[in-house]
C-alpha atoms as a PDB file:
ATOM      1  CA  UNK A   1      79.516   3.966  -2.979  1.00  0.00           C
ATOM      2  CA  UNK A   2      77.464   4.362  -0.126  1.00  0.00           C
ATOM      3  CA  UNK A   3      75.473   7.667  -1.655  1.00  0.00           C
ATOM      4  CA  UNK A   4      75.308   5.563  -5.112  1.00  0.00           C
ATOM      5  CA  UNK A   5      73.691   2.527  -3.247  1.00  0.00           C
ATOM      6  CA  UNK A   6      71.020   4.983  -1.599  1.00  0.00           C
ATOM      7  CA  UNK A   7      70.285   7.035  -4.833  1.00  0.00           C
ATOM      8  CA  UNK A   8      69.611   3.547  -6.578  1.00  0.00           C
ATOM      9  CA  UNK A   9      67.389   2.480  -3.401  1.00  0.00           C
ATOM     10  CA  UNK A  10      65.300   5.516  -3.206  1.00  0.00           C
ATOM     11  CA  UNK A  11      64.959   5.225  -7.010  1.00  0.00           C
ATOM     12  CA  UNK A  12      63.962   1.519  -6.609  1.00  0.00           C
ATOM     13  CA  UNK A  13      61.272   2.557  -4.113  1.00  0.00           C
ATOM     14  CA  UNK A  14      59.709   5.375  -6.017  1.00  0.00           C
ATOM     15  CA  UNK A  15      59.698   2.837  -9.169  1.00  0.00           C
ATOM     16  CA  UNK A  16      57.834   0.265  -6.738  1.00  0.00           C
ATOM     17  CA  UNK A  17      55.272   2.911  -5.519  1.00  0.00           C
ATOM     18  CA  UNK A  18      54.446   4.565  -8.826  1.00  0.00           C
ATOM     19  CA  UNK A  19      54.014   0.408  -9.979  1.00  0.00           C
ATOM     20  CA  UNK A  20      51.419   0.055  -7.274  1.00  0.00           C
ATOM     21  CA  UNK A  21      49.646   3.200  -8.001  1.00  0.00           C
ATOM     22  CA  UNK A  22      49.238   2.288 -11.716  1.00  0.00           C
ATOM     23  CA  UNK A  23      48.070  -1.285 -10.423  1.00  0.00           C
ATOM     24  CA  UNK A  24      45.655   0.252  -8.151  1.00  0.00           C
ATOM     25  CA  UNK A  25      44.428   2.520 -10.350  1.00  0.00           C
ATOM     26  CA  UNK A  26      44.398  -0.046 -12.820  1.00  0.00           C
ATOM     27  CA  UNK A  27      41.867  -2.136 -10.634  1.00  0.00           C
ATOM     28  CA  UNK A  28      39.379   0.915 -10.120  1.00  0.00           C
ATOM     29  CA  UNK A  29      35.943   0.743 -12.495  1.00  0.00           C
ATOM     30  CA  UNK A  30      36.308   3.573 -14.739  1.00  0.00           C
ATOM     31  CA  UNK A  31      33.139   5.663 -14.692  1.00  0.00           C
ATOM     32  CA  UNK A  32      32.605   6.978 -18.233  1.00  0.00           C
ATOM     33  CA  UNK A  33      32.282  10.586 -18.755  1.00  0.00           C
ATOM     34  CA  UNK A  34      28.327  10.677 -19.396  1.00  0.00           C
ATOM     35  CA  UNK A  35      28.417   9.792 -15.755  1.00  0.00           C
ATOM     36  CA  UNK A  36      30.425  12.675 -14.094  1.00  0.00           C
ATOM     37  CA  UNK A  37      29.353  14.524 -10.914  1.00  0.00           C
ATOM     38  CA  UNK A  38      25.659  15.663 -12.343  1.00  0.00           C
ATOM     39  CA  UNK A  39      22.352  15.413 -10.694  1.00  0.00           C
ATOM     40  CA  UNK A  40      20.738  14.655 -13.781  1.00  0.00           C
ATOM     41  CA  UNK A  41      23.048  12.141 -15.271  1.00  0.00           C
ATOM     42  CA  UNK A  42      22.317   9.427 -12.529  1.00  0.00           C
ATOM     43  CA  UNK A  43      18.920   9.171 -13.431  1.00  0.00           C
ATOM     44  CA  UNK A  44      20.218   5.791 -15.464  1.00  0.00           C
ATOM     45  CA  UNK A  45      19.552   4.066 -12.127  1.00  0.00           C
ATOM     46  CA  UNK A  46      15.813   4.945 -12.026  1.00  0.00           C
ATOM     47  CA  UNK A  47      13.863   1.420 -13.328  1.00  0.00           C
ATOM     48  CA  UNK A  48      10.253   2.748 -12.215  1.00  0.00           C
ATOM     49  CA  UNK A  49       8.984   6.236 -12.745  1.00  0.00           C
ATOM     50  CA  UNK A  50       5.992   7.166 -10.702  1.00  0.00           C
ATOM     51  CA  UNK A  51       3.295   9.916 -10.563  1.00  0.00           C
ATOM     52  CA  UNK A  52       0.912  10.561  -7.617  1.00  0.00           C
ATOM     53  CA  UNK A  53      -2.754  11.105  -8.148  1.00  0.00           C
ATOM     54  CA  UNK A  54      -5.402  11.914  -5.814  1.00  0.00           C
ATOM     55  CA  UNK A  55      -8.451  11.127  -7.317  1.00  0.00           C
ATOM     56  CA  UNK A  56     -11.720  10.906  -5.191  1.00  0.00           C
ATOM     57  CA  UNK A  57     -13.241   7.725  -4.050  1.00  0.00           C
ATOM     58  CA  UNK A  58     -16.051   7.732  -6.936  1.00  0.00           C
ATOM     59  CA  UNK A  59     -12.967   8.079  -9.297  1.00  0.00           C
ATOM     60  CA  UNK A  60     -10.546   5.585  -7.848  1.00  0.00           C
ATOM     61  CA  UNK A  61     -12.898   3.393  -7.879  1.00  0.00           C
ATOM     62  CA  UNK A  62     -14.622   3.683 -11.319  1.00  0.00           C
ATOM     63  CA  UNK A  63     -11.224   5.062 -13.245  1.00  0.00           C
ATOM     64  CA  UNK A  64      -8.493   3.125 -11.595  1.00  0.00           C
ATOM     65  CA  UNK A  65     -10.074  -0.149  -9.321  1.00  0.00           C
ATOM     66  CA  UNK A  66     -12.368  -1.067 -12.098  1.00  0.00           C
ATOM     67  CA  UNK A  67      -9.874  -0.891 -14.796  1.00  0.00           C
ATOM     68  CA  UNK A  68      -7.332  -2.989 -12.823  1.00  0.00           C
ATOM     69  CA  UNK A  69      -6.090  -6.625 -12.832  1.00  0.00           C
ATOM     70  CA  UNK A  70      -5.041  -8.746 -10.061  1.00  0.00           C
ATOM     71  CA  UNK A  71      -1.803 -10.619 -11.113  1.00  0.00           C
ATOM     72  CA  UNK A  72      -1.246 -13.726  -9.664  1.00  0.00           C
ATOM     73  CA  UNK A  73       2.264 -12.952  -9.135  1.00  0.00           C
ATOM     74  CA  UNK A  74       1.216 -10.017  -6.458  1.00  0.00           C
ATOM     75  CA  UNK A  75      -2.113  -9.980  -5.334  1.00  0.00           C
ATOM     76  CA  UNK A  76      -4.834 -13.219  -4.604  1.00  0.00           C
ATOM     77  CA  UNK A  77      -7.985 -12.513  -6.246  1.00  0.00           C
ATOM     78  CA  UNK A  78      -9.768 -12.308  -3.389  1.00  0.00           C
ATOM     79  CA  UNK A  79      -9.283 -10.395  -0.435  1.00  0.00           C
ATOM     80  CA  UNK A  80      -7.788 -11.650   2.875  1.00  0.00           C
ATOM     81  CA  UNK A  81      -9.233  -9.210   5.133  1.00  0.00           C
ATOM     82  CA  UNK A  82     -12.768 -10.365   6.942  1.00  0.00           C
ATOM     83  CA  UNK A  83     -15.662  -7.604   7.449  1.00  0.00           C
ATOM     84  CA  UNK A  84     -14.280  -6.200  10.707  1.00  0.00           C
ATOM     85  CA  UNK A  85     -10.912  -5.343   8.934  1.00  0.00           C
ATOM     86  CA  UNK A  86     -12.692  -3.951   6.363  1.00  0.00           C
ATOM     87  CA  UNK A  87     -15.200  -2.121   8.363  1.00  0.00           C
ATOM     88  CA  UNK A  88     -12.536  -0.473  10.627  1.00  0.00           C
ATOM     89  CA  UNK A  89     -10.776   0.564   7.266  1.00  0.00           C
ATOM     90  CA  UNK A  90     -13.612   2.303   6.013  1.00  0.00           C
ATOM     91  CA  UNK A  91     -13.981   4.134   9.588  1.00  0.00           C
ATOM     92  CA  UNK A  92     -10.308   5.094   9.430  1.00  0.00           C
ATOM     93  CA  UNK A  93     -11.168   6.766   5.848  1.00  0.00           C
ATOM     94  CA  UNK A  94     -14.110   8.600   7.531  1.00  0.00           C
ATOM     95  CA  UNK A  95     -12.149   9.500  10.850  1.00  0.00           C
ATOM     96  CA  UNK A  96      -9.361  11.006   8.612  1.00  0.00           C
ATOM     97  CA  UNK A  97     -11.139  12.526   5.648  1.00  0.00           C
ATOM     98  CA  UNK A  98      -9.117   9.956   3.122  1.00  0.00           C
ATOM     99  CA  UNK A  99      -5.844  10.220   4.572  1.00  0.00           C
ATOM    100  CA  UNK A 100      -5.514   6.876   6.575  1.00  0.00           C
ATOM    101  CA  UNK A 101      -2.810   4.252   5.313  1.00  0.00           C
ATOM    102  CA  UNK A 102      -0.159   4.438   3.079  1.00  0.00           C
ATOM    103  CA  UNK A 103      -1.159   5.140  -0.541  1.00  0.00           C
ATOM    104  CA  UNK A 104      -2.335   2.670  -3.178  1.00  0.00           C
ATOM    105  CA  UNK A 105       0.287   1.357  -5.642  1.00  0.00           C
ATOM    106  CA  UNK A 106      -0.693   0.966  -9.301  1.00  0.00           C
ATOM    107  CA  UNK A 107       1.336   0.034 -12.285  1.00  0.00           C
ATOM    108  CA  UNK A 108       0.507   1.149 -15.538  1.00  0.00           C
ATOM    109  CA  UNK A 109       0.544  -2.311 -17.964  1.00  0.00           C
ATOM    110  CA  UNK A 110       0.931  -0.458 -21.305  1.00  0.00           C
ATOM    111  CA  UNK A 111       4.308   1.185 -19.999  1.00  0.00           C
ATOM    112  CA  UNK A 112       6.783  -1.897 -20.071  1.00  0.00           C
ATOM    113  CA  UNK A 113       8.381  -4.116 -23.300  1.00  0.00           C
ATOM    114  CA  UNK A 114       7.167  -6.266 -25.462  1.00  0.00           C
ATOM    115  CA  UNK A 115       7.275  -8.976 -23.138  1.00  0.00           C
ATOM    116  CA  UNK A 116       5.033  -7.506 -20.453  1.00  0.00           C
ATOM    117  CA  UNK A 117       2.485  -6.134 -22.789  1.00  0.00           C
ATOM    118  CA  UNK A 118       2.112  -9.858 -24.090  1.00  0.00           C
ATOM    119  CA  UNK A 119       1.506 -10.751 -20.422  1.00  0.00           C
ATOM    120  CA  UNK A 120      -1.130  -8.926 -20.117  1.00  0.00           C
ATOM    121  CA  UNK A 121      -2.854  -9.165 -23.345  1.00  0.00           C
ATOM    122  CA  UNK A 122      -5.851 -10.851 -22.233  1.00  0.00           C
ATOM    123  CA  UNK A 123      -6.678  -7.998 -19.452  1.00  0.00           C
ATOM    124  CA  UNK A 124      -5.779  -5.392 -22.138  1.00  0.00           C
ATOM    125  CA  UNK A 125      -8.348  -6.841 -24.388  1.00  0.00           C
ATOM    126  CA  UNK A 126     -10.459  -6.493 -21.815  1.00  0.00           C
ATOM    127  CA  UNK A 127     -10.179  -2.460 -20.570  1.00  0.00           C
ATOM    128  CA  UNK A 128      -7.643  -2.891 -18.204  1.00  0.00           C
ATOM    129  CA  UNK A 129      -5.519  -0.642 -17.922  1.00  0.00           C
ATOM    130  CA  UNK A 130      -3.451  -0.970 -14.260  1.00  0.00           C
ATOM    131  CA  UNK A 131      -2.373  -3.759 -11.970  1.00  0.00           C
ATOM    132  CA  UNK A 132      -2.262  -3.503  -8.391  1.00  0.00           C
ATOM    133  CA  UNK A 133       0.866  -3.776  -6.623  1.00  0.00           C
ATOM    134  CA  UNK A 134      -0.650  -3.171  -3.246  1.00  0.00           C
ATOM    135  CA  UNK A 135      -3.822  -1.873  -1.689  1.00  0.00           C
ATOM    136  CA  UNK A 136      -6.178  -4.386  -3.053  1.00  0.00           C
ATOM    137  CA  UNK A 137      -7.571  -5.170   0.447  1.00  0.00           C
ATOM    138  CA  UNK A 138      -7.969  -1.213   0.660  1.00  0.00           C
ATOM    139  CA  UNK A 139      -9.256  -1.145  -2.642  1.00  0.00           C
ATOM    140  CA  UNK A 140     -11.780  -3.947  -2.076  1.00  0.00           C
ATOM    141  CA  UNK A 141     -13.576  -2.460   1.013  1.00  0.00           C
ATOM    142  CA  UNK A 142     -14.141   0.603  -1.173  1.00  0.00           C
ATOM    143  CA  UNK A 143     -16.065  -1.036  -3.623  1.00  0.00           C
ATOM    144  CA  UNK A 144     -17.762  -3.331  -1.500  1.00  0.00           C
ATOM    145  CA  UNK A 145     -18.962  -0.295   0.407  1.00  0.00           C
ATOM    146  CA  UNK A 146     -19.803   1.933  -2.246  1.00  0.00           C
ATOM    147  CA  UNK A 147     -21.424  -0.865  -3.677  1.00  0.00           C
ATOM    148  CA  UNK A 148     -24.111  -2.195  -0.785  1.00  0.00           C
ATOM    149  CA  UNK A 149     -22.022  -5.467  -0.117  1.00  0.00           C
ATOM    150  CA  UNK A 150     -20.690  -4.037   3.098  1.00  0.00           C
ATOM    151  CA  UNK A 151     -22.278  -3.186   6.020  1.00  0.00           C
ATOM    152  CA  UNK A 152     -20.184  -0.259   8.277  1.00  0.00           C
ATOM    153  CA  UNK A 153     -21.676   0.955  11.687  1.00  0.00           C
ATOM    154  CA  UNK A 154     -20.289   4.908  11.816  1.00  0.00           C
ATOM    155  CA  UNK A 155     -20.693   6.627  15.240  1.00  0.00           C
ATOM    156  CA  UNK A 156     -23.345   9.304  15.068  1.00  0.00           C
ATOM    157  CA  UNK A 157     -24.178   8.335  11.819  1.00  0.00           C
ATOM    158  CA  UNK A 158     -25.672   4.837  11.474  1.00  0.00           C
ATOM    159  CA  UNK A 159     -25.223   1.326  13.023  1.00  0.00           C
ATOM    160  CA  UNK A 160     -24.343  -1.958  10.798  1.00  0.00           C
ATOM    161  CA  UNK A 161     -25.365   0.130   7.887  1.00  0.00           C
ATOM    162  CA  UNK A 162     -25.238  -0.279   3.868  1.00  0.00           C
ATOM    163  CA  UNK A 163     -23.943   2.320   1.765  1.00  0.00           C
ATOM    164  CA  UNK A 164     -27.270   3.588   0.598  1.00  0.00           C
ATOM    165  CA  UNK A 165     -29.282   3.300   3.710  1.00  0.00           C
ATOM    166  CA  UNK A 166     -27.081   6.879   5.126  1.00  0.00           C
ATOM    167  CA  UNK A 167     -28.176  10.331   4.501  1.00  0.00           C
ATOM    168  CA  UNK A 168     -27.496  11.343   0.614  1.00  0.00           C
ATOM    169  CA  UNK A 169     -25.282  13.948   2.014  1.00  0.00           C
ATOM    170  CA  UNK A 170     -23.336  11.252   3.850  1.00  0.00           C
ATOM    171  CA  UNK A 171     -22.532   9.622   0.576  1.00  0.00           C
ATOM    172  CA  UNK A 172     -21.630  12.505  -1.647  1.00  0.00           C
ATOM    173  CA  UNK A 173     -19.620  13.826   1.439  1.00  0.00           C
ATOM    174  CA  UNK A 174     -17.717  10.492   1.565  1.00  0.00           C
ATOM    175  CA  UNK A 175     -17.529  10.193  -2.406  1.00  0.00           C
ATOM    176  CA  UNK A 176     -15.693  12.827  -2.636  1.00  0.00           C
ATOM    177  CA  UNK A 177     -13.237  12.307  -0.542  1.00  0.00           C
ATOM    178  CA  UNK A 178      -9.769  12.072  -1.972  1.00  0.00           C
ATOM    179  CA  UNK A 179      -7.518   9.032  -1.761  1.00  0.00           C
ATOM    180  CA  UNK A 180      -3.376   8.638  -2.426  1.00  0.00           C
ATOM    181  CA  UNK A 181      -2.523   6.696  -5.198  1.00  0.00           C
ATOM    182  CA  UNK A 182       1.293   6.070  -6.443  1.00  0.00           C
ATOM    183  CA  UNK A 183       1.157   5.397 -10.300  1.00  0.00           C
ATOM    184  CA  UNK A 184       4.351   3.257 -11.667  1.00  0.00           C
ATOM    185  CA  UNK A 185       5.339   2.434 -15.043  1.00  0.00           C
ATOM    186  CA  UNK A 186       7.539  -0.377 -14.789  1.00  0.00           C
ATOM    187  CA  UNK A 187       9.441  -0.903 -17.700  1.00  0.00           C
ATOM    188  CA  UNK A 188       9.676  -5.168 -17.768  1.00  0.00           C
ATOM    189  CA  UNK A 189       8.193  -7.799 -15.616  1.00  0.00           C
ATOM    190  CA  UNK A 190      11.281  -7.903 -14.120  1.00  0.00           C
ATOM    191  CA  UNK A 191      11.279  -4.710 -12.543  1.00  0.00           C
ATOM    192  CA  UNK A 192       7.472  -5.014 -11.736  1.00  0.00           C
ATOM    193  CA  UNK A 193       8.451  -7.975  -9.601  1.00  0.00           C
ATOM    194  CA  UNK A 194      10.914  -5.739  -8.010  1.00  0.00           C
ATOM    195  CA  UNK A 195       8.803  -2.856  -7.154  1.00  0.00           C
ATOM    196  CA  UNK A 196       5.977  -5.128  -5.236  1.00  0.00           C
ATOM    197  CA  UNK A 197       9.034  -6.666  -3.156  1.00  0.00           C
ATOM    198  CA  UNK A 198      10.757  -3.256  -2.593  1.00  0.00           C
ATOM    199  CA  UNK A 199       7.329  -1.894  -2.003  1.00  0.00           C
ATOM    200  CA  UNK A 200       7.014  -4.904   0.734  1.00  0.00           C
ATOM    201  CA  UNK A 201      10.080  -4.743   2.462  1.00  0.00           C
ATOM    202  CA  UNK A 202      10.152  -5.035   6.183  1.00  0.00           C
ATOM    203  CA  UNK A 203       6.169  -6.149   5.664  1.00  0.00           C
ATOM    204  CA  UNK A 204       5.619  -9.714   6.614  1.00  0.00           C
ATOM    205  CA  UNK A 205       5.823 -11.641   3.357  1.00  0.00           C
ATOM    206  CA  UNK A 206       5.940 -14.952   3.606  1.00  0.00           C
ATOM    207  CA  UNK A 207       7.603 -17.347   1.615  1.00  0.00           C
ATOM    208  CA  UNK A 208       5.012 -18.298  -0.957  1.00  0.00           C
ATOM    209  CA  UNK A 209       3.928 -14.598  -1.231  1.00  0.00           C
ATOM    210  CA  UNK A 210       7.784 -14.073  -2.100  1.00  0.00           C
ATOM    211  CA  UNK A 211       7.616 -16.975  -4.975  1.00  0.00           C
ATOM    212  CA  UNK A 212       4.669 -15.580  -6.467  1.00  0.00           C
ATOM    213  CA  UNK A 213       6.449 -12.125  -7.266  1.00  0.00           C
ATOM    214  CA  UNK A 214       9.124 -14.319  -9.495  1.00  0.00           C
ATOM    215  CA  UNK A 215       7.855 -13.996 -13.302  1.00  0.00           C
ATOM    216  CA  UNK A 216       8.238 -16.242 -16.254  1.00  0.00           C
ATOM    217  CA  UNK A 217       6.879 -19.866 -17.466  1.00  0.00           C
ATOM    218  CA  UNK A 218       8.092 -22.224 -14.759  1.00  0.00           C
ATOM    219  CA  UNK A 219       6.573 -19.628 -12.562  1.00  0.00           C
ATOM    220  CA  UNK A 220       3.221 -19.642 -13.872  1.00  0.00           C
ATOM    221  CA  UNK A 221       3.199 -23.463 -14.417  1.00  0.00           C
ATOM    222  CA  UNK A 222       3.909 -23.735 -10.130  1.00  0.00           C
ATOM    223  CA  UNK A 223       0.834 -21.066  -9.405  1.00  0.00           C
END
């Protein structure tokens, strides 16, 4: 009786162990077959492809800057640096030969849904073909430089200067120089609002800068 009792209890246990298994198992997401241990096949999480360019300062400036629009939803159309930020940013270009900062973020407008391209319909009309998603301070000392609207004093070179009052040599040299820019194609406005906060993080937002990056009607209606 004794070795019946303990046959039926070890059954009884397996029983309850296999039960939980099945439960457990039962409770675990299953992860389809298109999604097995390949590098490749997890590119489903990707929601922003990007290419970097390095076009010179002449370039960026005519090719990318000129042809870009400043969304309300990321960037204020004008910039919030004074003329000493901008001046010192300019110097850092010079000191570095292009390579000071992190690089400029574009996103390519034409690359999302139907939805985003109707967003942007009036800048589309009108040759646009980017919007920034950060770098427009950057972007705007540029211009203003290249453009005589900024004066820059450069050691050795000239003091409290506009762009056309240095050597000709000066200003090929510093046209030429090469700047990093990230291009994204976002694929809603969704995901574009993503990209300027994930491109942000651990940067000191604040609140309303946070707001602005939500997209839609009510949105719009509040800016």
């Amino acid at each position: 009786v004794s070795d019946n009792l303990s046959d039926k209890t070890g059954e009884c246990y397996k029983e309850n162990i296999m039960a939980t298994q099945s439960s457990a198992a039962a409770q675990l997401p299953l992860i389809p077959e298109a999604f097995s241990d390949n590098q490749e096949s997890w590119d489903f999480l990707v929601e922003t492809t990007s290419d970097t360019a390095t076009p010179q300062i002449s370039e960026y400036i005519k090719s990318y800057y000129n042809r870009t629009v400043l969304d309300p939803s990321f960037q204020v159309p004008k910039t919030r640096w004074d003329r000493t930020q901008m001046s010192n940013y300019i110097r850092s270009v010079i000191r570095t030969k292009g390579k000071a900062g992190n690089p400029i973020h574009l996103s390519k407008i034409r690359s999302g849904d139907y939805d985003m391209i109707n967003h942007y319909e009036n800048a589309l009309r009108t040759g646009k073909s980017y919007t920034i998603i950060d770098g427009n301070n950057r972007s705007t000392a540029l211009k203003l430089f290249v453009e005589n609207k900024l004066r820059v004093t450069i050691p050795k070179v000239g003091k409290n200067k506009f762009f056309k009052d240095l050597p000709k040599s000066f200003q090929a040299w510093f046209l030429g120089l090469t700047i990093k820019v990230e291009l994204h194609e976002a694929k809603n406005l969704e995901i574009l609002s993503q990209l300027f906060i994930d491109l942000n993080d651990g940067m000191d937002l604040n609140s309303q800068e946070k707001r602005n990056a939500i997209v839609g009607k009510p949105a719009r209606k509040v800016r």
